[in-house]
Protein backbone atom coordinates (compact mmCIF):
# COMPACT_ATOMS: atom_id res chain seq x y z
CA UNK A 1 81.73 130.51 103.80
CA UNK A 2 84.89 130.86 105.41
CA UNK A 3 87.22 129.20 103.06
CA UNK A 4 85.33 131.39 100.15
CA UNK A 5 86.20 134.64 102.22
CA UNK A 6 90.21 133.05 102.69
CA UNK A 7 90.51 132.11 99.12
CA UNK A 8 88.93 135.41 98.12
CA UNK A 9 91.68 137.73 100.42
CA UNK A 10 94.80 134.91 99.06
CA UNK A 11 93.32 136.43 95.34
CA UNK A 12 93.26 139.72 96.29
CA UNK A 13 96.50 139.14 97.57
CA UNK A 14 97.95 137.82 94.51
CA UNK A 15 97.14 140.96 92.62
CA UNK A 16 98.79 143.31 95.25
CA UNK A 17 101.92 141.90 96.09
CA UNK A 18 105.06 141.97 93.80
CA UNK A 19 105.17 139.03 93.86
CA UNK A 20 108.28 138.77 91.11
CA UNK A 21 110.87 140.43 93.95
CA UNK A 22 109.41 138.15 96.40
CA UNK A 23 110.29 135.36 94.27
CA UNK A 24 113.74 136.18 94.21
CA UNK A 25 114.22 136.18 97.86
CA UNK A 26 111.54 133.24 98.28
CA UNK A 27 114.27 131.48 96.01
CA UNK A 28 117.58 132.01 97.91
CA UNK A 29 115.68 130.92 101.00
CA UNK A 30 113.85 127.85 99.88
CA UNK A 31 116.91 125.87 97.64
CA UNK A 32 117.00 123.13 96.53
CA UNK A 33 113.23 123.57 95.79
CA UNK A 34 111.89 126.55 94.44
CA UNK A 35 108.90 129.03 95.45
CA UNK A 36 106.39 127.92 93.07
CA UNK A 37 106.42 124.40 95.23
CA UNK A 38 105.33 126.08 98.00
CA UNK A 39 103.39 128.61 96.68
CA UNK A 40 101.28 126.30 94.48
CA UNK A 41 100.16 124.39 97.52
CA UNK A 42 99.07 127.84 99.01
CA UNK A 43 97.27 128.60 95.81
CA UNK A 44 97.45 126.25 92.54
CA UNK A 45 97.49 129.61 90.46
CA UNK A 46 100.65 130.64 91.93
CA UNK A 47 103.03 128.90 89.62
CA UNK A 48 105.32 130.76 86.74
CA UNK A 49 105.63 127.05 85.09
CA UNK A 50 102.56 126.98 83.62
CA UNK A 51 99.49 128.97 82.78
CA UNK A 52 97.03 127.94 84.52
CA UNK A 53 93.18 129.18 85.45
CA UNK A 54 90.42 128.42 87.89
CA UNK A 55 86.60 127.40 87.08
CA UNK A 56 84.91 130.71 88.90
CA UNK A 57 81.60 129.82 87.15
CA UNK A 58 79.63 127.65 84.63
CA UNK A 59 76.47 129.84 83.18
CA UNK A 60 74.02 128.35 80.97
CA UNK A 61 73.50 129.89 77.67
CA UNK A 62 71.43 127.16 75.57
CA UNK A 63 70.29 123.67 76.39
CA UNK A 64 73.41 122.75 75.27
CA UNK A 65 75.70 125.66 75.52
CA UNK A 66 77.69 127.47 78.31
CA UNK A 67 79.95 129.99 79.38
CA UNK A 68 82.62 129.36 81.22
CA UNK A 69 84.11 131.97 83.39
CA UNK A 70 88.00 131.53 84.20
CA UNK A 71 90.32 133.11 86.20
CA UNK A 72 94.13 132.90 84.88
CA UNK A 73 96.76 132.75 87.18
CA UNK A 74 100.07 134.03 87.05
CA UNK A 75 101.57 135.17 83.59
CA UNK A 76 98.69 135.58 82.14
CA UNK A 77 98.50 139.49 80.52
CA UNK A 78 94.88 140.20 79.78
CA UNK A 79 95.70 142.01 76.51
CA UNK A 80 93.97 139.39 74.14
CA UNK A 81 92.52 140.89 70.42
CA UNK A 82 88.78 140.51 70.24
CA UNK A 83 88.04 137.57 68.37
CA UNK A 84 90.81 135.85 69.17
CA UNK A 85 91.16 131.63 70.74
CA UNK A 86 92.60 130.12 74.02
CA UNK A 87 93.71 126.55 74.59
CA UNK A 88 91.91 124.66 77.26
CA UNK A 89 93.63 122.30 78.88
CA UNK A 90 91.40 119.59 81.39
CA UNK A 91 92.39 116.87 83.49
CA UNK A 92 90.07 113.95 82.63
CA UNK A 93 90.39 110.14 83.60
CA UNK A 94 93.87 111.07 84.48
CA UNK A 95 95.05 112.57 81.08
CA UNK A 96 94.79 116.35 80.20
CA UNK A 97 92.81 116.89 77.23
CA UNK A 98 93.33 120.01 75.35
CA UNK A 99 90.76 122.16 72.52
CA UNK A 100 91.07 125.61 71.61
CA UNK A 101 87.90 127.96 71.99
CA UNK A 102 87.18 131.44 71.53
CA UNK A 103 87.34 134.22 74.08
CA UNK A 104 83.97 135.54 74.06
CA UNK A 105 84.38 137.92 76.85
CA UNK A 106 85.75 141.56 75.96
CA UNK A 107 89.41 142.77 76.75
CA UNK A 108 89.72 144.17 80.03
CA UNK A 109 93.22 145.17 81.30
CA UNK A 110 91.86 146.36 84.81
CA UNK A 111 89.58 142.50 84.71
CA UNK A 112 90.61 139.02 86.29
CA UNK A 113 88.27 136.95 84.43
CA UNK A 114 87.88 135.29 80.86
CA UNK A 115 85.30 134.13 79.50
CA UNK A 116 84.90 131.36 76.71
CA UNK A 117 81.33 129.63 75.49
CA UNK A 118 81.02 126.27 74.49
CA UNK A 119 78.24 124.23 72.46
CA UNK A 120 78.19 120.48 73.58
CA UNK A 121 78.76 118.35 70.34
CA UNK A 122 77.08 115.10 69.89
CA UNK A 123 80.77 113.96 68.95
CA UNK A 124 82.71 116.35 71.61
CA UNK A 125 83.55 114.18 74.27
CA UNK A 126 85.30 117.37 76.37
CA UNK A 127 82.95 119.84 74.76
CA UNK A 128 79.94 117.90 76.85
CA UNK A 129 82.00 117.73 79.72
CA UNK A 130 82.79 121.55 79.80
CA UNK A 131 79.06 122.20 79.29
CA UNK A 132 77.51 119.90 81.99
CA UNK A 133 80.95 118.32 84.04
CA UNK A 134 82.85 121.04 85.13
CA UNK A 135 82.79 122.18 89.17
CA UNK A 136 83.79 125.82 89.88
CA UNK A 137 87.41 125.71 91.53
CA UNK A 138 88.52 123.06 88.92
CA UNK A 139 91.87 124.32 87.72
CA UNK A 140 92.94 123.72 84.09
CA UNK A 141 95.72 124.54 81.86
CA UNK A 142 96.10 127.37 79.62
CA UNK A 143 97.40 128.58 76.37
CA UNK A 144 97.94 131.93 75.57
CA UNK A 145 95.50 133.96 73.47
CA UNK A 146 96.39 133.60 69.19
CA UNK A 147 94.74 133.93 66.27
CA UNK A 148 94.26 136.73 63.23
CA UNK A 149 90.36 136.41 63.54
CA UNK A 150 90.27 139.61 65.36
CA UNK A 151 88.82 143.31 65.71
CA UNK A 152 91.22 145.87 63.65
CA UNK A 153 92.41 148.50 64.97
CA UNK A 154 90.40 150.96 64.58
CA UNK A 155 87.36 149.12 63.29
CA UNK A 156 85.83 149.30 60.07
CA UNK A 157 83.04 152.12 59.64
CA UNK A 158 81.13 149.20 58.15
CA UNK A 159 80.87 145.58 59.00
CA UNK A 160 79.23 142.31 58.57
CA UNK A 161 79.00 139.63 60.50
CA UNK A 162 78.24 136.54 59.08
CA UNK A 163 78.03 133.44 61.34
CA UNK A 164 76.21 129.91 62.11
CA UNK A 165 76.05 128.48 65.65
CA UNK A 166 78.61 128.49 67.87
CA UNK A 167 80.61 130.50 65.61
CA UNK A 168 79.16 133.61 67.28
CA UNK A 169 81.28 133.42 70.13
CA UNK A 170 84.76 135.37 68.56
CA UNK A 171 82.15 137.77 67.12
CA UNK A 172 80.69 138.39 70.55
CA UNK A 173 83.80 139.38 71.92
CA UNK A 174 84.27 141.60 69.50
CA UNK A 175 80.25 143.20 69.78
CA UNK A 176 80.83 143.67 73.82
CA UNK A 177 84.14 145.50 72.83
CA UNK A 178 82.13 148.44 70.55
CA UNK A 179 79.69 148.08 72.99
CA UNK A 180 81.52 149.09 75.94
CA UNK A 181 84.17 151.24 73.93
CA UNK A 182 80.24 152.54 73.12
CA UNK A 183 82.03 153.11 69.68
CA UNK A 184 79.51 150.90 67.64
CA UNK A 185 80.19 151.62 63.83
CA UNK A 186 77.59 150.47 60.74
CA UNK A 187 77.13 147.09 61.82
CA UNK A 188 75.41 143.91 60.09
CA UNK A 189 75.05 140.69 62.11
CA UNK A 190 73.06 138.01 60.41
CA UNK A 191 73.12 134.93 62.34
CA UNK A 192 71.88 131.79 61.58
CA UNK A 193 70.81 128.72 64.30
CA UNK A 194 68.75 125.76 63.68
CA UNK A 195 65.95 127.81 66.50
CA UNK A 196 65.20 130.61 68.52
CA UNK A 197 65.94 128.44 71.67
CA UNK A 198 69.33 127.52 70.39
CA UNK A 199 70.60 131.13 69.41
CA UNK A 200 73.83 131.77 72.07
CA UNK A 201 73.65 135.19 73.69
CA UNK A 202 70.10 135.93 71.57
CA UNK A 203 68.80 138.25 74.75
CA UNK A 204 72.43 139.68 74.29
CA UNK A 205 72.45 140.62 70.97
CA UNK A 206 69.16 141.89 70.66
CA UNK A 207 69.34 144.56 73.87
CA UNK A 208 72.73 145.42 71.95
CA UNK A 209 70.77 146.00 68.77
CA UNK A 210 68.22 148.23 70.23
CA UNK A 211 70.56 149.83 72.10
CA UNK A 212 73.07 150.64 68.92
CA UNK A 213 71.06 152.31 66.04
CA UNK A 214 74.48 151.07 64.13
CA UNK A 215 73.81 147.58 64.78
CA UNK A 216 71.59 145.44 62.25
CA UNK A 217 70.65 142.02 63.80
CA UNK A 218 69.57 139.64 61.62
CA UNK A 219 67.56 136.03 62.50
CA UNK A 220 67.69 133.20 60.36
CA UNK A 221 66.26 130.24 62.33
CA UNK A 222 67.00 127.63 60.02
CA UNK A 223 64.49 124.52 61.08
CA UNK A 224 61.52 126.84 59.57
CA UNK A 225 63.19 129.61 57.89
CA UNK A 226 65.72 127.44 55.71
CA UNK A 227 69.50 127.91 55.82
CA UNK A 228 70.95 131.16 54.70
CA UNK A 229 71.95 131.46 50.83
CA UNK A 230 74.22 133.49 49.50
CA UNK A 231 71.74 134.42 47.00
CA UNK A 232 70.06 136.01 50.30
CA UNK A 233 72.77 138.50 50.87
CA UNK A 234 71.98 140.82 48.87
CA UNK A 235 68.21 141.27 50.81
CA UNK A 236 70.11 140.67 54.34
CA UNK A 237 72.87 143.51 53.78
CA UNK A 238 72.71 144.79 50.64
CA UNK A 239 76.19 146.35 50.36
CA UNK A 240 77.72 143.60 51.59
CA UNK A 241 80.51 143.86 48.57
CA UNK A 242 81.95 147.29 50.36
CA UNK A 243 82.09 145.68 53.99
CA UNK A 244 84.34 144.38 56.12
CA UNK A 245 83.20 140.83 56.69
CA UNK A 246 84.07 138.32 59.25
CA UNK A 247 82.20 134.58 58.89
CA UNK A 248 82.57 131.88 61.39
CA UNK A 249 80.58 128.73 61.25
CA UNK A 250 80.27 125.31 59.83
CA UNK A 251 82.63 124.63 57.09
CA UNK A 252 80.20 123.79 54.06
CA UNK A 253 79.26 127.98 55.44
CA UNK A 254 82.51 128.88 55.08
CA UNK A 255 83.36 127.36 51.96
CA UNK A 256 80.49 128.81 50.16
CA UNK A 257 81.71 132.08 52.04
CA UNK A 258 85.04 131.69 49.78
CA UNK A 259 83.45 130.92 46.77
CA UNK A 260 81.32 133.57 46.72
CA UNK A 261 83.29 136.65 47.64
CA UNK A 262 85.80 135.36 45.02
CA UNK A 263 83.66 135.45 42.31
CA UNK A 264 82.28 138.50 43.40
CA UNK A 265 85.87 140.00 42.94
CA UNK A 266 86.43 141.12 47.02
CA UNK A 267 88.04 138.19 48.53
CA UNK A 268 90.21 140.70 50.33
CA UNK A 269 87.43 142.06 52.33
CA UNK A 270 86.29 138.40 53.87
CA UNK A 271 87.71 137.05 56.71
CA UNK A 272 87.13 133.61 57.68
CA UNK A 273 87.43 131.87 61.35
CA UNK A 274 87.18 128.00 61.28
CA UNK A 275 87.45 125.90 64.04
CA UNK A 276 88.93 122.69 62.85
CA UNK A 277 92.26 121.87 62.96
CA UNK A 278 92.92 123.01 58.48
CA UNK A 279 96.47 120.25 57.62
CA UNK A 280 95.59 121.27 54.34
CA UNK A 281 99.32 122.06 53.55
CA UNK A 282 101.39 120.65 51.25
CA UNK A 283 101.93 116.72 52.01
CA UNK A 284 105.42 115.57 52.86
CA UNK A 285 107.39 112.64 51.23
CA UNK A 286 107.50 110.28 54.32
CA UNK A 287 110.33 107.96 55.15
CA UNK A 288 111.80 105.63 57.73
CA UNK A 289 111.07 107.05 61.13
CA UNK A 290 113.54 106.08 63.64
CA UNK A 291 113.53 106.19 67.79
CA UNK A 292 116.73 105.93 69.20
CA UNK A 293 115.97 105.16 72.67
CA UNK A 294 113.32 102.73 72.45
CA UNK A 295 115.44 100.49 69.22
CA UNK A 296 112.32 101.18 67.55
CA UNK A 297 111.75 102.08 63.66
CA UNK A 298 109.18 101.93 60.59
CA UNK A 299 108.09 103.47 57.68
CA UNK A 300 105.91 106.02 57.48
CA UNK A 301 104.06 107.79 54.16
CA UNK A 302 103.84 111.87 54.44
CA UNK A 303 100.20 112.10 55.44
CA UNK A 304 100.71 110.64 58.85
CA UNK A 305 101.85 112.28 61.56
CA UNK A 306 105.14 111.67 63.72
CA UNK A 307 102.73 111.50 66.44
CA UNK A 308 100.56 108.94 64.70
CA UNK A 309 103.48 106.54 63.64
CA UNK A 310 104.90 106.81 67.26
CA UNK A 311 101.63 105.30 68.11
CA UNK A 312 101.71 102.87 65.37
CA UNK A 313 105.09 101.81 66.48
CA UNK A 314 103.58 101.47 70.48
CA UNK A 315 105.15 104.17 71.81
CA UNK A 316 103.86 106.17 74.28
CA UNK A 317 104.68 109.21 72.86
CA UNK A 318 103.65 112.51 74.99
CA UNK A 319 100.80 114.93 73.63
CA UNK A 320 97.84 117.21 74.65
CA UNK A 321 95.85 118.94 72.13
CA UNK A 322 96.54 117.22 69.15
CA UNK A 323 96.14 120.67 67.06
CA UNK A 324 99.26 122.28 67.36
CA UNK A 325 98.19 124.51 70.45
CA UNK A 326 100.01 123.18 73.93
CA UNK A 327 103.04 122.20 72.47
CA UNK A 328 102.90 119.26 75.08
CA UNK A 329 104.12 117.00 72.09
CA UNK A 330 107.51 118.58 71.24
CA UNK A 331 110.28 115.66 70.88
CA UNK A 332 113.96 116.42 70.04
CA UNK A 333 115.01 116.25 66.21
CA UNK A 334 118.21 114.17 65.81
CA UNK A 335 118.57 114.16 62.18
CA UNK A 336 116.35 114.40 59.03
CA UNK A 337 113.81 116.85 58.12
CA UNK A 338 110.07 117.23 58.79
CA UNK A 339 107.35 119.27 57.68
CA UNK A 340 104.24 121.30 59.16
CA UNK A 341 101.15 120.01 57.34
CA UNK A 342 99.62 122.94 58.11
CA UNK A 343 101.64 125.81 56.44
CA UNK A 344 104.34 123.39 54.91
CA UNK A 345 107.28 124.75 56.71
CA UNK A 346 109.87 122.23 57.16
CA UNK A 347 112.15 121.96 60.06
CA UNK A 348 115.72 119.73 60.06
CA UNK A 349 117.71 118.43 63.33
CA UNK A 350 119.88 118.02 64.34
CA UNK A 351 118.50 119.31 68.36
CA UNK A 352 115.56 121.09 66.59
CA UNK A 353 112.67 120.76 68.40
CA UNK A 354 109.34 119.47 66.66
CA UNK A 355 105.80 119.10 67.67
CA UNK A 356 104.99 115.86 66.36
CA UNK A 357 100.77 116.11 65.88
CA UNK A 358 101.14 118.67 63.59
CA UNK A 359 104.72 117.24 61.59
CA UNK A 360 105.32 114.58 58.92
CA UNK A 361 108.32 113.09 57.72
CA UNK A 362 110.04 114.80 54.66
CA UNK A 363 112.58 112.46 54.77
CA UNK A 364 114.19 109.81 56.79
CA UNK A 365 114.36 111.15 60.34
CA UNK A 366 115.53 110.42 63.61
CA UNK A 367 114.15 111.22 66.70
CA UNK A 368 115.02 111.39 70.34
CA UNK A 369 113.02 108.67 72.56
């Protein structure tokens, strides 16, 4: 009980002192190290290297689901767009492994909490250990908020929600934000989840709906009603054509999502959030990939990444999330060009710096390690 109350006053205490002029003195006084190495063994969330965040709580949603309440640290500017992601970033069997989830709490400038939800996947090997490993007081890594899945400003006066599973969570940040804004326009949520049981923030959503005469909440438990058609649409919100509409869900959802709203002529009124990594972009030509420290090269075709043929070649090349996110993979460009495989932007040394999960070789290239 003690150590709660002292690690509740040293939070406190990081929100009232300014902390950036103490810094500066802290700095003249403590060369050759610097503040943050003292600091950080105060409190592990006082440190301007990196963003970081504490575990305050794990809560249940599901049998399988959680939230997972987080308190940033220094830098962190709680000004994050409803609907938008975070990167995660946990230390597990001694490497940090790093996913991207969805903020599923509301802005607050005035809070010092986040929230994000996760659904344990059969296949998720840090998903399960969010859900059912994590101890409050763990500290992880963060990245900052991103993403153009998110509440406009000011909102629709009509909107549908379309979504399947875990893919409620961006839409729930941006429910609690009407909600407490108490600004609830014409609103449409159909959601879809294999049962009753398995529906994150159900309770939530339906105290929201009775709450809101705006706010249309629709069921669709798929084990005995079916899945949701897009033939159905037309009984579940009828005007569906003249709304705003945000989907998130399984892919084969989403892709049907496309399909549909393009041949119904209003593409530019759906908005899709999908939460797999989408290197859809256009391929590169490959070429011989070259390490100049470690004497090291091979070829390579232009569907793998630098990061893949640095592990071809056995080198232990740095990384984190392996999506683009943490930027823990950057390497030095000496020469040659590469390209993003996920919006086909290329990038040419030399010194140009290149995250390597996400890059392929257009070119031969040379790189820095």
């Amino acid at each position: 009980m003690v150590a709660e109350r002292s690690q509740e006053k040293l939070s406190d205490l990081q929100d009232k002192v300014p902390w950036e002029k103490v810094r500066q003195i802290g700095g003249r006084l403590t060369t050759p190290l610097s503040p943050d190495d003292y600091l950080s063994l105060i409190n592990p969330l006082w440190t301007s290297r990196e963003l970081r965040g504490r575990i305050e709580k794990v809560v249940p949603e599901t049998d399988d689901a959680a939230t997972i309440v987080i308190r940033p640290g220094w830098g962190w500017r709680y000004d994050h767009r409803p609907g938008q992601y975070v990167g995660i970033g946990i230390q597990v069997g001694g490497k940090f492994h790093w996913r991207s989830y969805s903020v599923s709490s509301a802005p607050k400038r005035s809070g010092r909490t986040i929230a994000i939800t996760v659904r344990a996947m059969p296949e998720g090997f840090l998903s399960e250990h969010l859900v059912s490993g994590l101890e409050p007081g763990t500290i992880l890594r963060l990245a900052a908020p991103n993403g153009d899945f998110v509440l406009p400003e000011p909102p629709p006066a009509k909107l549908f929600f379309l979504v399947g599973g875990s893919g409620i969570t961006p839409v729930m940040s941006m429910l609690r934000t009407l909600d407490r804004r108490d600004t609830m326009p014409d609103v449409v949520l159909a959601y879809s989840s294999p049962t009753k049981d398995r529906m994150i923030f159900r309770d939530e959503l339906v105290a929201l709906s009775e709450k809101h005469a705006g706010l249309t909440l629709h069921e669709q438990h798929t084990d005995a009603d079916g899945m949701l058609e897009m033939k159905d649409l037309d009984r579940v919100c009828p005007d569906w054509k003249g709304r705003e509409t945000y989907a998130c869900g399984p892919a084969p959802m989403l892709d049907a999502c496309e399909e549909h709203w393009e041949a119904a002529g209003v593409e530019d009124h759906l908005h899709l959030e999908r939460f797999t990594l989408d290197l859809g972009g256009e391929g590169a030509e490959g070429g011989t990939l070259t390490f100049t420290n470690s004497h090291k090269s091979l070829e390579v075709d232009g569907a793998t990444t630098v990061l893949e043929a640095g592990e071809q070649a056995g080198l232990g090349l740095p990384y984190g999330c392996r999506m683009g996110i943490c930027h823990t993979c950057t390497l030095t460009l000496v020469e040659g060009t590469v390209r993003d495989l996920r919006s086909g932007d290329e990038y040419s040394g030399p010194n140009e710096p290149i995250q390597t999960c996400v890059t392929a070789l257009a070119g031969d290239c040379t790189l820095d390690i």
